[in-house]
C-alpha atoms as a PDB file:
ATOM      1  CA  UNK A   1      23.142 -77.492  26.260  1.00  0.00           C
ATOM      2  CA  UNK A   2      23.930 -74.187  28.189  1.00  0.00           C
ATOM      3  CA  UNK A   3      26.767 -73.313  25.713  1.00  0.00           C
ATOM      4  CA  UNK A   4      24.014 -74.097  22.941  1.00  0.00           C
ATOM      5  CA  UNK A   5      21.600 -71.809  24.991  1.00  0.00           C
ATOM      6  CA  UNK A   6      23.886 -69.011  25.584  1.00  0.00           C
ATOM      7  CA  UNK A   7      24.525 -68.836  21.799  1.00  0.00           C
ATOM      8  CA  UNK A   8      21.443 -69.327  20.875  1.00  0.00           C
ATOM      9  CA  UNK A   9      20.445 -66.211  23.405  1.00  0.00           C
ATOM     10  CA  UNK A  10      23.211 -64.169  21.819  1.00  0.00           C
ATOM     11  CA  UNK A  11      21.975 -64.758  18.160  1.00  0.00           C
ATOM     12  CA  UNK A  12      18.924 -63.475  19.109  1.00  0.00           C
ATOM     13  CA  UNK A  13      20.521 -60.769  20.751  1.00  0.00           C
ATOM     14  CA  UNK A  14      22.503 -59.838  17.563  1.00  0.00           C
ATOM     15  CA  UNK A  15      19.465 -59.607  15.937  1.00  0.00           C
ATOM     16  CA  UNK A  16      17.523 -57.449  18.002  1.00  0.00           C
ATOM     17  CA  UNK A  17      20.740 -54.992  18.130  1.00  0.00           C
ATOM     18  CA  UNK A  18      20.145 -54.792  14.496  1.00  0.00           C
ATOM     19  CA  UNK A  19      16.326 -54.597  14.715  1.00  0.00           C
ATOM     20  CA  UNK A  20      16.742 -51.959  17.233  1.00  0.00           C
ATOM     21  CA  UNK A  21      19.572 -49.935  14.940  1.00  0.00           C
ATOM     22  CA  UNK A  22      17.067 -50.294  11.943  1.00  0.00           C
ATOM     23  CA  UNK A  23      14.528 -48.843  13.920  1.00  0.00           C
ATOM     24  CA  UNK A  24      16.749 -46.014  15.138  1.00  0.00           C
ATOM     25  CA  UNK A  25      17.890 -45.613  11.549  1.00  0.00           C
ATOM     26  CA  UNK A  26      14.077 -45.707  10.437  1.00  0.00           C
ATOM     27  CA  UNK A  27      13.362 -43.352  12.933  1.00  0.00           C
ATOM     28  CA  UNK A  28      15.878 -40.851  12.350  1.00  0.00           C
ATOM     29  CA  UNK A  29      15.298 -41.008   8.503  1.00  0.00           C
ATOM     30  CA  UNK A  30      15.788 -37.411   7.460  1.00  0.00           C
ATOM     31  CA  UNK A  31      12.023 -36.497   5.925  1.00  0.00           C
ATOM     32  CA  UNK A  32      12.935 -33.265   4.796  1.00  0.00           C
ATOM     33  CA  UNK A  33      16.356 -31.920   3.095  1.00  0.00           C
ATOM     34  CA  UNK A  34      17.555 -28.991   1.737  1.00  0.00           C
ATOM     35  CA  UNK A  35      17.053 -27.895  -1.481  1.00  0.00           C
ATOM     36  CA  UNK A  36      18.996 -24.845  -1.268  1.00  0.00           C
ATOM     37  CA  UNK A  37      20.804 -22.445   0.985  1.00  0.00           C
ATOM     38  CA  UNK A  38      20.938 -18.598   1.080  1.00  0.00           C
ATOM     39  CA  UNK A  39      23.894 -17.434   2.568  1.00  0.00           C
ATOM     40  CA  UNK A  40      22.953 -19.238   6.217  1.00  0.00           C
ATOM     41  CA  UNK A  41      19.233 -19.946   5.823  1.00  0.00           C
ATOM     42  CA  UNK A  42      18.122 -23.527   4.302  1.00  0.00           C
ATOM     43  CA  UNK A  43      15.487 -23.309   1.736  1.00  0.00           C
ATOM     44  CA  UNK A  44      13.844 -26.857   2.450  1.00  0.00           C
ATOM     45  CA  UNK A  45      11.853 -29.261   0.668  1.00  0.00           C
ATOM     46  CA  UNK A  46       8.730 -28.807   2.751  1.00  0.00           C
ATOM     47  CA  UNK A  47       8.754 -25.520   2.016  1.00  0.00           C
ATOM     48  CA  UNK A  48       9.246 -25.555  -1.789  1.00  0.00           C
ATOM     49  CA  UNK A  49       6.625 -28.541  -1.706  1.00  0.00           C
ATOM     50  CA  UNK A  50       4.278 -25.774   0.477  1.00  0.00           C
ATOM     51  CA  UNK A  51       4.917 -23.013  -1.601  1.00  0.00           C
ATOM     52  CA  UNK A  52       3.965 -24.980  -4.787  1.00  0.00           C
ATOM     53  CA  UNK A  53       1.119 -26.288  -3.319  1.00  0.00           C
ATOM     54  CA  UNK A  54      -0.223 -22.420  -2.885  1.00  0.00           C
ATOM     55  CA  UNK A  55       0.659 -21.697  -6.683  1.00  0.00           C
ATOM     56  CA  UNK A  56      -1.265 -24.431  -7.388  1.00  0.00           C
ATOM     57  CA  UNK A  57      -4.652 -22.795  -5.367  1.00  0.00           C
ATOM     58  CA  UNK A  58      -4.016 -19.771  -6.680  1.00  0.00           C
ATOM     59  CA  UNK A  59      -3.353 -20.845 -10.518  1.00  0.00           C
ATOM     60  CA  UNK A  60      -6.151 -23.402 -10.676  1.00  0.00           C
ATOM     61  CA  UNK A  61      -3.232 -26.313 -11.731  1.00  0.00           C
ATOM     62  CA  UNK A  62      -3.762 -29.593 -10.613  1.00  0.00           C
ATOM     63  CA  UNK A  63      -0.745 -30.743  -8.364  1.00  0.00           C
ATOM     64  CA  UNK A  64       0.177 -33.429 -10.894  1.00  0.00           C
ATOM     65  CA  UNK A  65       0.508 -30.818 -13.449  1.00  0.00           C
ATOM     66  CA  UNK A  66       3.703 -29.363 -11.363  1.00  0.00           C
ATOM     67  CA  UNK A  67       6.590 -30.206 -13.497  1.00  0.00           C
ATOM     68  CA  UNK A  68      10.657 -29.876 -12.501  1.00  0.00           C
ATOM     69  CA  UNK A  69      10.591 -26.830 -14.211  1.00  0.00           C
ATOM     70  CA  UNK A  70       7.986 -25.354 -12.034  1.00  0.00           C
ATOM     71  CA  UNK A  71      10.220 -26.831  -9.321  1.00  0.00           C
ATOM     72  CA  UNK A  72      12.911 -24.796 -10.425  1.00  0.00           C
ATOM     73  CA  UNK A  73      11.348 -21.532 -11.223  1.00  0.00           C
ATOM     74  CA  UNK A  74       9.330 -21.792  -7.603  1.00  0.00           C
ATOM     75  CA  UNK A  75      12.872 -22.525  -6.024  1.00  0.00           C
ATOM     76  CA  UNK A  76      14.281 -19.206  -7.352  1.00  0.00           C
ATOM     77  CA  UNK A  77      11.585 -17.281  -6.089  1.00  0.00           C
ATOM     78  CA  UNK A  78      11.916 -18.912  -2.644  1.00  0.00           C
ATOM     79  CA  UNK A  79      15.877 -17.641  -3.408  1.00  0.00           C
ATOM     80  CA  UNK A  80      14.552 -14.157  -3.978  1.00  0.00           C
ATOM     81  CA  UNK A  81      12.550 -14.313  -0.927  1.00  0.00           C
ATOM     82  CA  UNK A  82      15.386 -15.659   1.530  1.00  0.00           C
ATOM     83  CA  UNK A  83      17.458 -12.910   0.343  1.00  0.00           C
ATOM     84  CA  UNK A  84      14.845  -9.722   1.133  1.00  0.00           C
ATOM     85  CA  UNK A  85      13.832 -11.621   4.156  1.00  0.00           C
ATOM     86  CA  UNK A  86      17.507 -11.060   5.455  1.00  0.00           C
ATOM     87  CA  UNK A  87      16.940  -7.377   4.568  1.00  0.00           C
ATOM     88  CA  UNK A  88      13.851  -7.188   6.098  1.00  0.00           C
ATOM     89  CA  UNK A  89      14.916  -8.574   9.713  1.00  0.00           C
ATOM     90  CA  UNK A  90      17.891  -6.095   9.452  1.00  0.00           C
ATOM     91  CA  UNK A  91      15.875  -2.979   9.107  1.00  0.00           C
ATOM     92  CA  UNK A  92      12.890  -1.921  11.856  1.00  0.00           C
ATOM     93  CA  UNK A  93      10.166  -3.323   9.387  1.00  0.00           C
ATOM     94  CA  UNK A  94       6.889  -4.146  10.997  1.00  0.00           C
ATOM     95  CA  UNK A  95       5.377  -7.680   9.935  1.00  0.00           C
ATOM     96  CA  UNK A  96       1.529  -7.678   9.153  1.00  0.00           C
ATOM     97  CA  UNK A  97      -0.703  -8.166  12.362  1.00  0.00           C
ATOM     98  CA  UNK A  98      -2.931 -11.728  12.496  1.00  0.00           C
ATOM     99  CA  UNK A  99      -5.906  -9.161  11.940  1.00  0.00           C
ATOM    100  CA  UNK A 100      -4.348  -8.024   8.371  1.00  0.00           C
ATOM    101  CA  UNK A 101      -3.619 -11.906   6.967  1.00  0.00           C
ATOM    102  CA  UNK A 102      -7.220 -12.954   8.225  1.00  0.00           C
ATOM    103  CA  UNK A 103      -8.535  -9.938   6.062  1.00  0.00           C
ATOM    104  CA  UNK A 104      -6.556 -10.711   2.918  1.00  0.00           C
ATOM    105  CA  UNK A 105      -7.562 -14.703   3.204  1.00  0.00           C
ATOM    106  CA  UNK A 106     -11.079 -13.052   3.499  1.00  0.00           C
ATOM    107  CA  UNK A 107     -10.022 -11.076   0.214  1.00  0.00           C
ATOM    108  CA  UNK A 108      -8.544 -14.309  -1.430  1.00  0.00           C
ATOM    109  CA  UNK A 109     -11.908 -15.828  -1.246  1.00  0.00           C
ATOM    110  CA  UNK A 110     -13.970 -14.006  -2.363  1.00  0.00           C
ATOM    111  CA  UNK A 111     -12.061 -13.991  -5.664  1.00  0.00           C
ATOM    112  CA  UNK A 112     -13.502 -17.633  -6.431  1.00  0.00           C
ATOM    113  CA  UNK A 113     -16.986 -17.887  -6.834  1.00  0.00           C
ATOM    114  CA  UNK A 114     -16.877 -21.696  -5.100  1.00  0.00           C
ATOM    115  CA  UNK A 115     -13.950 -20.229  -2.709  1.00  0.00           C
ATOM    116  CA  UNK A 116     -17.088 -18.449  -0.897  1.00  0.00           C
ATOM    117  CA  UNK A 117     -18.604 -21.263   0.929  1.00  0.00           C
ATOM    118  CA  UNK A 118     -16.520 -23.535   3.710  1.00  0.00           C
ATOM    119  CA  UNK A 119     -17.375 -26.386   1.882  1.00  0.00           C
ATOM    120  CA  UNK A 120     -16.085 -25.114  -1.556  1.00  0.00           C
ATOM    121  CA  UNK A 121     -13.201 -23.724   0.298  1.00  0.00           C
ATOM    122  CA  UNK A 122     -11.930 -26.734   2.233  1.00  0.00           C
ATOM    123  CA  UNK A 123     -12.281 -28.746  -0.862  1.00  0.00           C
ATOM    124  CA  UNK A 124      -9.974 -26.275  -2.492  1.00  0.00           C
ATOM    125  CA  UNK A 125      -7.361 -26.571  -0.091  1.00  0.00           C
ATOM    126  CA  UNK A 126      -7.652 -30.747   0.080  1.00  0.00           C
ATOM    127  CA  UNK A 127      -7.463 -31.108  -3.419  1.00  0.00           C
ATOM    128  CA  UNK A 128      -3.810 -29.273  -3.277  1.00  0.00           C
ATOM    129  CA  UNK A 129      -3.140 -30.829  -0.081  1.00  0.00           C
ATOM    130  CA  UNK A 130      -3.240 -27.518   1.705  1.00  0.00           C
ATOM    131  CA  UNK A 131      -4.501 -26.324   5.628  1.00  0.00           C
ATOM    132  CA  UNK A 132      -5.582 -22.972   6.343  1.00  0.00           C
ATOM    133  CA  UNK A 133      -3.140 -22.260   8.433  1.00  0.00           C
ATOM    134  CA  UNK A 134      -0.519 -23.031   5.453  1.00  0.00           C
ATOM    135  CA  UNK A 135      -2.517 -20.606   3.468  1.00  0.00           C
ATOM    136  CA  UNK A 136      -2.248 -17.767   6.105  1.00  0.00           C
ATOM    137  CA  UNK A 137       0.973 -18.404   6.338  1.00  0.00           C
ATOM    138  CA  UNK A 138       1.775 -17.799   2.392  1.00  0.00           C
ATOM    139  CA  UNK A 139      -0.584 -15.123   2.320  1.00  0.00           C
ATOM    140  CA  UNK A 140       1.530 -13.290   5.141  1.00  0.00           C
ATOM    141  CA  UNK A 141       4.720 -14.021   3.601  1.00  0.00           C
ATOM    142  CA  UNK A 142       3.305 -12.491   0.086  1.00  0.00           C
ATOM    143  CA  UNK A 143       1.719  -9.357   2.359  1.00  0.00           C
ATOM    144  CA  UNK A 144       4.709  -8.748   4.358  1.00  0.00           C
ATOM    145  CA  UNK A 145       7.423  -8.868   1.061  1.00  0.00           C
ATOM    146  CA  UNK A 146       5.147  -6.546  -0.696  1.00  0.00           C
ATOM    147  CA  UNK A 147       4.408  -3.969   2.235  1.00  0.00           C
ATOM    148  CA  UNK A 148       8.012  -3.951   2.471  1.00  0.00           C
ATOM    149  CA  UNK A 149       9.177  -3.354  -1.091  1.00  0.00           C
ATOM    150  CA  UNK A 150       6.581  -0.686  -1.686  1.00  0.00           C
ATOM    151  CA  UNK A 151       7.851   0.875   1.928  1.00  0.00           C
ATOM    152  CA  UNK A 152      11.644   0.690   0.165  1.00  0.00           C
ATOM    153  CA  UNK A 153      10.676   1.509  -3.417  1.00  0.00           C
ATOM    154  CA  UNK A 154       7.393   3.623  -4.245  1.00  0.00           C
ATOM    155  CA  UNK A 155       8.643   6.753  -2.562  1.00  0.00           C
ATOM    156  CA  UNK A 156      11.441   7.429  -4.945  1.00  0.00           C
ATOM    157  CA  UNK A 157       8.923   7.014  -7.752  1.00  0.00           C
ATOM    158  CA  UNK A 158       7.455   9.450  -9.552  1.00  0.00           C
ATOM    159  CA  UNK A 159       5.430   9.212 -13.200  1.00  0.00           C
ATOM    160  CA  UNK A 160       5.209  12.554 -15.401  1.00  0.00           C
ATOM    161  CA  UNK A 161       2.213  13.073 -17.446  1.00  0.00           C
ATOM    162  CA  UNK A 162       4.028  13.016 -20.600  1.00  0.00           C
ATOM    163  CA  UNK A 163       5.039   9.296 -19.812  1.00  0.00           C
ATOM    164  CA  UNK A 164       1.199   8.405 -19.050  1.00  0.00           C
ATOM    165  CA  UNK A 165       0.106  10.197 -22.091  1.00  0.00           C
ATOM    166  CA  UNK A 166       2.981   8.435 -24.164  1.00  0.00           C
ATOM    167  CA  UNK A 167       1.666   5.238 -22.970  1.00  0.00           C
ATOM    168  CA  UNK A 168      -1.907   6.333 -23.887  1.00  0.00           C
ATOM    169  CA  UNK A 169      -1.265   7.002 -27.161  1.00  0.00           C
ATOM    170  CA  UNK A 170       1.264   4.332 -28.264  1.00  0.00           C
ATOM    171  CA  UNK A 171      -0.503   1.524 -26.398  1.00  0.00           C
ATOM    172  CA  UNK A 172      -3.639   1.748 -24.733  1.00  0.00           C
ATOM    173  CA  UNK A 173      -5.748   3.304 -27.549  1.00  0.00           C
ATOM    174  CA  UNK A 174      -3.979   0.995 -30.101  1.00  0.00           C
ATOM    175  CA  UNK A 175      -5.145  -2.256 -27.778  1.00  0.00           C
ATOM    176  CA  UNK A 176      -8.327  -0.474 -27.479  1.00  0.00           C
ATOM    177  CA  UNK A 177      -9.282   0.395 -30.723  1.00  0.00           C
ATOM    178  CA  UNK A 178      -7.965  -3.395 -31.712  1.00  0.00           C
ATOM    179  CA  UNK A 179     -10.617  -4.859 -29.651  1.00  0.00           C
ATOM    180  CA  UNK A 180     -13.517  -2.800 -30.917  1.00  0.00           C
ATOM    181  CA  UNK A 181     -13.668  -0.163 -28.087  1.00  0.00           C
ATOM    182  CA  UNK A 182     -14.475   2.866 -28.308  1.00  0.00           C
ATOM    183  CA  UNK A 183     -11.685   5.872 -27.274  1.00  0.00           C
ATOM    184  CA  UNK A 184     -11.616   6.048 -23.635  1.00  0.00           C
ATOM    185  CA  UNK A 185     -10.659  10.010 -22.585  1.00  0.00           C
ATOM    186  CA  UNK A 186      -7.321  10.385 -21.416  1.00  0.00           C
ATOM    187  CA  UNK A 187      -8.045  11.850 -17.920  1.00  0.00           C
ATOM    188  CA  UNK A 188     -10.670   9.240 -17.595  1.00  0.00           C
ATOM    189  CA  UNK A 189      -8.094   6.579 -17.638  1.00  0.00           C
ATOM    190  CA  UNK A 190      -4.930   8.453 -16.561  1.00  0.00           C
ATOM    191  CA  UNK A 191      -5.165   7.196 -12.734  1.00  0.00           C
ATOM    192  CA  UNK A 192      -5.454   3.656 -13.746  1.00  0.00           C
ATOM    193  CA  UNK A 193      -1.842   4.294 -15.989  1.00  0.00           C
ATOM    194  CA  UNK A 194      -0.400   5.872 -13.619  1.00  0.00           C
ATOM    195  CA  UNK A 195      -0.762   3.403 -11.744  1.00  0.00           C
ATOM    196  CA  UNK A 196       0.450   0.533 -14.054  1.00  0.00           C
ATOM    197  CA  UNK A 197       3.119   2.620 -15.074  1.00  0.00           C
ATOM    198  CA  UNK A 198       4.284   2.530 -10.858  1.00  0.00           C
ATOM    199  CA  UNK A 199       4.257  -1.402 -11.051  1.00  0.00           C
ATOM    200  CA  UNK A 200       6.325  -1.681 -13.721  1.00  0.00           C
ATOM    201  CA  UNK A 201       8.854   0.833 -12.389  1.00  0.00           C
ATOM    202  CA  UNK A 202       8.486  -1.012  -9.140  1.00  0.00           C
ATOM    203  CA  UNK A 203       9.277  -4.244 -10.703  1.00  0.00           C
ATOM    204  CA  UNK A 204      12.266  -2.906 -12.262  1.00  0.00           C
ATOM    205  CA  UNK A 205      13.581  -1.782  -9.245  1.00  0.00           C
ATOM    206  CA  UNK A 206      13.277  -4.575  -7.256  1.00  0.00           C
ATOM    207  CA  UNK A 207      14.456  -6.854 -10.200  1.00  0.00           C
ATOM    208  CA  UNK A 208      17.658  -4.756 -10.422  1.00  0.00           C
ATOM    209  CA  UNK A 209      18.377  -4.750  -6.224  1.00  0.00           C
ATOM    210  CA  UNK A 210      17.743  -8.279  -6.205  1.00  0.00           C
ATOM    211  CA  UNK A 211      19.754  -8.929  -8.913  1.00  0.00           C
ATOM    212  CA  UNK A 212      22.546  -6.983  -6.380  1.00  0.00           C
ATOM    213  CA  UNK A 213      21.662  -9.081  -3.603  1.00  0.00           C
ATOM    214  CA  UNK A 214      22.223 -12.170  -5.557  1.00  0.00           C
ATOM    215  CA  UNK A 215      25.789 -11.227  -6.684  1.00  0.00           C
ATOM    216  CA  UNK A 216      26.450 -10.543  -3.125  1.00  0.00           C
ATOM    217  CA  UNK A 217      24.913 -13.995  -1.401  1.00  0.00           C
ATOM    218  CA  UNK A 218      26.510 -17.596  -0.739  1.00  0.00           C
ATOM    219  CA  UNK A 219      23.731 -19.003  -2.523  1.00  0.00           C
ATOM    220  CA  UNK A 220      24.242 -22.842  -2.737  1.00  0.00           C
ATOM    221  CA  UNK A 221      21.631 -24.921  -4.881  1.00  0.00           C
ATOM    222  CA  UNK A 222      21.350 -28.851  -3.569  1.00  0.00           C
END
């Protein structure tokens, strides 16, 4: 009977050793992975998951309209990111102060007519499974990138006037005209080219020096 006992004790011992070891397994099941790796930073899945929850607020698509490919394309902009993020803690850039993100999520809303109210607001953010605190924290990482390629970029930019006029003449009063407008002056509209004319040169210069970064990165895709 005691030899019965003490096997019987021992089979239940076994299996609460592998109850236990479950549980620990269970317990330590990894919840999040990496998705990608930028020279020593980890891109992970929580954060591509938060990042395309954001697109999704800011697009107006419902989150089971996300497809891989929006996956992928979201992924490579997280890339991009990681890799003037490691510029950005190497230089003596300033990030943007709690006051500035609570401004522009003050901006953000006021962009959507329904975005104006709490109630419209926090319905917003459920329905793409978002918190206001990830929302300041997207909005600070879009503030901060773009305060610091316009720090790095705009100064070494400069449009002539025979570039804006170019542009007036071979584009804008064409689009105009084709939409039943009347001619706009030239110096009425010359700011707002300039302007546009900036952002694209701006985009082409951070396009090409990220394109350098890339080339230089361990960038390892999971």
């Amino acid at each position: 009977m005691r030899a019965h006992l003490q096997s019987g004790w021992r089979a239940l011992l076994a299996v609460a050793v592998v109850l236990a070891g479950s549980e620990l397994c269970l317990g330590a099941q990894v919840i999040d992975r990496i998705v990608a790796t930028v020279d020593r930073h980890a891109i992970l899945e929580s954060e591509l998951d938060e990042a395309l929850r954001f697109e999704c607020l800011m697009n107006g698509r419902q989150l089971k309209d996300v497809t891989s490919n929006h996956r992928l394309q979201m992924l490579e902009r997280l890339i991009d990111q990681a890799l003037i993020e490691e510029q950005m803690r190497a230089s003596s850039f300033v990030p943007a102060s709690l006051g500035e993100v609570d401004s522009r999520v003050r901006e953000l809303r006021q962009t959507v007519p329904t975005w104006k109210t709490d109630v419209g607001w926090n319905a917003a953010l459920v329905a793409c499974g978002l918190s206001e605190e990830d929302v300041k924290e997207r909005v600070a990482v879009q503030v901060n990138l773009l305060h610091y390629l316009d720090l790095r970029f705009r100064p070494e930019i400069h449009i002539e006037r025979r570039a804006m006029e170019n542009y007036y003449r071979q584009q804008l009063l064409p689009e105009m005209r084709a939409a039943g407008w009347p001619d706009t002056p030239f110096e009425q509209v010359a700011p707002k080219i300039e302007q546009l004319l900036i952002e694209q040169r701006l985009n082409e210069l951070q396009d090409r020096w990220v394109r350098g970064l890339r080339l230089q990165a361990d960038i390892q895709v999971r």
